[in-house]
Protein backbone atom coordinates (compact mmCIF):
# COMPACT_ATOMS: atom_id res chain seq x y z
CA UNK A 1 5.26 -32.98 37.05
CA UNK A 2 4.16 -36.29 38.50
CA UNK A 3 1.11 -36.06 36.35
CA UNK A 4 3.40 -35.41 33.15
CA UNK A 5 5.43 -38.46 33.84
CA UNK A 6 2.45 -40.49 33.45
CA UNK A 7 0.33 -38.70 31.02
CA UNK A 8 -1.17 -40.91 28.34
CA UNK A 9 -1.65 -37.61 25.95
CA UNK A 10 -0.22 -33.88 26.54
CA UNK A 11 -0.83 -30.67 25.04
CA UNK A 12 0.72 -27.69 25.77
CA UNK A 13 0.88 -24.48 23.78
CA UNK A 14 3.26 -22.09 25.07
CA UNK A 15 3.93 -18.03 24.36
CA UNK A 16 7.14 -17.08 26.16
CA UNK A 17 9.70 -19.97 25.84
CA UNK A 18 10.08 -23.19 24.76
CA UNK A 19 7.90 -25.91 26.65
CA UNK A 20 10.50 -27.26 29.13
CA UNK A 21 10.01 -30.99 27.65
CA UNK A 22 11.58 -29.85 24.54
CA UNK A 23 14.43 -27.72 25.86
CA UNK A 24 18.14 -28.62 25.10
CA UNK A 25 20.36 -28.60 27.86
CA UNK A 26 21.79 -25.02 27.04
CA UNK A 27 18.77 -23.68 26.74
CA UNK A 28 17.61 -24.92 30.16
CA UNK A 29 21.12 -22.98 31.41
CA UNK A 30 20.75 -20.04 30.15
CA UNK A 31 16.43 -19.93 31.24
CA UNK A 32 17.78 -20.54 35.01
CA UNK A 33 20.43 -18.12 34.52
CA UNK A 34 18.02 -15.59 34.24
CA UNK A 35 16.18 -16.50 37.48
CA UNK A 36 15.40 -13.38 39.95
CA UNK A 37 16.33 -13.97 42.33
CA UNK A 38 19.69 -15.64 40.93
CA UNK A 39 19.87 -18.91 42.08
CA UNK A 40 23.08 -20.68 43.80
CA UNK A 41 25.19 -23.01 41.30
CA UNK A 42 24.32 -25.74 43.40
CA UNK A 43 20.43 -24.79 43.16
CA UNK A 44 20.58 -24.07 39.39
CA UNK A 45 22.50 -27.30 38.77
CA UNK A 46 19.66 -29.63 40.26
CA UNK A 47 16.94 -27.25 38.93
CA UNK A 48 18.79 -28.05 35.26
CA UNK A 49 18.97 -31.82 36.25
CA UNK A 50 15.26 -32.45 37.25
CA UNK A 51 14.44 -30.29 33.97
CA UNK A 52 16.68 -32.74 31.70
CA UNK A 53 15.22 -35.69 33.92
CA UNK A 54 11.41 -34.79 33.04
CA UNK A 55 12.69 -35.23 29.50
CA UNK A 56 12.73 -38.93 30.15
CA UNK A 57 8.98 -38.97 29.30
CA UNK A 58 10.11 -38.71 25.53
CA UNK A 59 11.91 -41.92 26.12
CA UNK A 60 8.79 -43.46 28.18
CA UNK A 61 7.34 -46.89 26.81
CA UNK A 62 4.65 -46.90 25.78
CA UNK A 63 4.95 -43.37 24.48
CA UNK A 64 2.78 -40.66 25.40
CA UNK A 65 0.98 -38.68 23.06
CA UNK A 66 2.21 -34.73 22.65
CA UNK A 67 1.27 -31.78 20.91
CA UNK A 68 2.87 -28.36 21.22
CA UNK A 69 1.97 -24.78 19.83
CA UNK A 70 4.01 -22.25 20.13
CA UNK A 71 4.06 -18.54 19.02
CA UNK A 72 6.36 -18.15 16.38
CA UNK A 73 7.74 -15.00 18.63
CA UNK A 74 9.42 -17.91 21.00
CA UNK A 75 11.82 -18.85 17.57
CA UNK A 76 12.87 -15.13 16.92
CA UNK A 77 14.13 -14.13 20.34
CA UNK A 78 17.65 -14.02 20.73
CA UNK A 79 18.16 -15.35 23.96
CA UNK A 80 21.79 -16.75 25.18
CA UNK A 81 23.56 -16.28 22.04
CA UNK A 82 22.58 -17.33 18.34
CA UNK A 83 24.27 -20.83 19.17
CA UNK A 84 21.87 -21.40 21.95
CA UNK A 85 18.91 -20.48 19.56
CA UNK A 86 20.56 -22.41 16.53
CA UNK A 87 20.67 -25.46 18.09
CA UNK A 88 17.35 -24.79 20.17
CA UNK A 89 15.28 -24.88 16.75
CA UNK A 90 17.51 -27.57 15.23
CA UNK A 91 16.08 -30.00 18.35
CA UNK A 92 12.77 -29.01 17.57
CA UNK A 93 13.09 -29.90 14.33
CA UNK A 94 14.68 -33.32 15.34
CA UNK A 95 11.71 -33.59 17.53
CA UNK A 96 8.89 -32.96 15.14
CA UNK A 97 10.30 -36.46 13.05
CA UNK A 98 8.88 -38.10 16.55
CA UNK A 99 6.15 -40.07 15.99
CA UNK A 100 4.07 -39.68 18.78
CA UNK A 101 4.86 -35.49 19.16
CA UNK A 102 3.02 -33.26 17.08
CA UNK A 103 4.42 -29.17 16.70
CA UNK A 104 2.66 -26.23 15.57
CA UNK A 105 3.68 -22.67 15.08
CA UNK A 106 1.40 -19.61 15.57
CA UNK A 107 2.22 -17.63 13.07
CA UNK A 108 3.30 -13.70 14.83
CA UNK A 109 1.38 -12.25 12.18
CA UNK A 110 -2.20 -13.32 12.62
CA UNK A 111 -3.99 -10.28 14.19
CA UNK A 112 -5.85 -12.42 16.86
CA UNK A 113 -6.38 -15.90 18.53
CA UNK A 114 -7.32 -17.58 21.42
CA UNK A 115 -4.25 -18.08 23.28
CA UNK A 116 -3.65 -14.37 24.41
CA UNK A 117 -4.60 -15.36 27.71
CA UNK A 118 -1.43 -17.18 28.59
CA UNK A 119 0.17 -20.54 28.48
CA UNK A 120 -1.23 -23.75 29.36
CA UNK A 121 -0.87 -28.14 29.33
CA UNK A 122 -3.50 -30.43 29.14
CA UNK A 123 -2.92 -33.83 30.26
CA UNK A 124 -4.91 -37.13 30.74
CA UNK A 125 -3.95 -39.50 33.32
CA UNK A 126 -4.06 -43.30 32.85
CA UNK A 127 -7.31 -43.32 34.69
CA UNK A 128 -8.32 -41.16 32.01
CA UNK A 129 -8.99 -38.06 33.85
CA UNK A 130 -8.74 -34.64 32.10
CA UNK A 131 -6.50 -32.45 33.73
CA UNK A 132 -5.02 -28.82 32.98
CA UNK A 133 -2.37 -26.85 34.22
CA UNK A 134 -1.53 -22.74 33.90
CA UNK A 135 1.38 -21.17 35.25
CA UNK A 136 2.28 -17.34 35.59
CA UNK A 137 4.32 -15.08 37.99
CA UNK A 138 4.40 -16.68 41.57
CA UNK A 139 1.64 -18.78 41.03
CA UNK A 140 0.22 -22.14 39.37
CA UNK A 141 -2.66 -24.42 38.97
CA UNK A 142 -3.74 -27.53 38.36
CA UNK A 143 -7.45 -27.53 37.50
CA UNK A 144 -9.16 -31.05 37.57
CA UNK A 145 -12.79 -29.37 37.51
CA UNK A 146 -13.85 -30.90 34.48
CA UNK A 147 -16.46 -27.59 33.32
CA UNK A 148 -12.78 -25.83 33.85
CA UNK A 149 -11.11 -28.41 31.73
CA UNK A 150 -13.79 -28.21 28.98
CA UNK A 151 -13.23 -25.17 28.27
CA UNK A 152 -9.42 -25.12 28.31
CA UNK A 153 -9.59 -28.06 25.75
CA UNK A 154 -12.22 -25.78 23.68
CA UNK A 155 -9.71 -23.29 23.58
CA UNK A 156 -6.65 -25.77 22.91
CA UNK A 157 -9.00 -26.98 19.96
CA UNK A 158 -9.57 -23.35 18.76
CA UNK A 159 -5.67 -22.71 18.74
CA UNK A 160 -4.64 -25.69 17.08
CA UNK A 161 -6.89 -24.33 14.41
CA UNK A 162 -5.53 -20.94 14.06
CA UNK A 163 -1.66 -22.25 14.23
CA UNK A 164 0.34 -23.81 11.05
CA UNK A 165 -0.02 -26.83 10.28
CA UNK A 166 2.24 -29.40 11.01
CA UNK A 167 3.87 -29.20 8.09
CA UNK A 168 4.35 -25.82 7.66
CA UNK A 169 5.69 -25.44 11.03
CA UNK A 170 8.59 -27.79 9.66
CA UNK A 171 9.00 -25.96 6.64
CA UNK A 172 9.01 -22.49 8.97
CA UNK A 173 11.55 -24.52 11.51
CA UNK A 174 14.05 -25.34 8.12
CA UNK A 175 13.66 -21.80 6.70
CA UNK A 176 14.95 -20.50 10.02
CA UNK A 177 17.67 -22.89 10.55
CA UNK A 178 18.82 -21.56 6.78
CA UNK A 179 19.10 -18.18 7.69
CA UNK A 180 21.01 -18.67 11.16
């Protein structure tokens, strides 16, 4: 997270939920909600705090550079309620008319790609150092070896490539906000 806050460019591309700098605040809720072991109120309130204060970075001068993917599968769940997932997609969509954030949606339909292998941000630091970070089940790591790197930016490459473009991701972000 320090390295996020200070990130000159960011790419994540993310398969199970929405990347946590995009979330709305009921979206965050509901996520720790669903934390095994359930969390205290008191624990879940400052876990939904820090989440909403990483957000800051959207605000940041100057602005970072982002780009998310994410699988199309994220938008169809039905997590929370359909309000939660309404206005989940409508941010989104709000976000993609930023600037300095890019968004593209892996279509659920293509038979294969290169992000099957799990989730995953790239960042550079101001000192320009390449840096990525994956994150599963009770574990998480920050690679700075820069063969490792390589190759997760190879990959990143290879999935911006296979996913929508950016405007058809919009056009795939309005359709859905139509039918809900």
């Amino acid at each position: 997270i320090d390295y996020e806050q200070d990130a000159l460019t960011l790419l994540s591309y993310q398969n199970q939920v929405m990347p946590g700098l995009l979330q709305t605040e009921e979206y965050i809720r509901f996520l720790f909600s669903c934390h095994y072991p359930p969390l205290e109120e008191e624990e879940q309130e400052e876990w939904v705090a820090a989440r909403l204060d990483r957000q800051k970075l959207l605000q940041r001068r100057p602005r970072p550079m982002l780009h998310f993917i994410l699988e199309e599968s994220i938008l169809h769940n039905e997590l929370g309620n359909p309000a939660i997932m309404r206005g989940q997609v409508t941010h989104l969509r709000r976000c993609m008319e930023l600037p300095f954030l890019g968004l593209q949606i892996m279509p659920r339909k293509l038979p294969k790609h290169a992000g099957l292998s799990g989730p995953m941000v790239l960042l550079e630091t101001p000192d320009h150092d390449h840096l990525a970070y994956v994150e599963g089940q009770l574990s998480s790591y920050l690679h700075d070896d820069p063969d490792d790197v390589s190759v997760l930016q190879q990959l990143y490459g290879m999935l911006r490539s296979q996913a929508l473009s950016v405007e058809k991701s919009a056009r795939l972000l309005d359709e859905l906000l139509g039918e809900r």
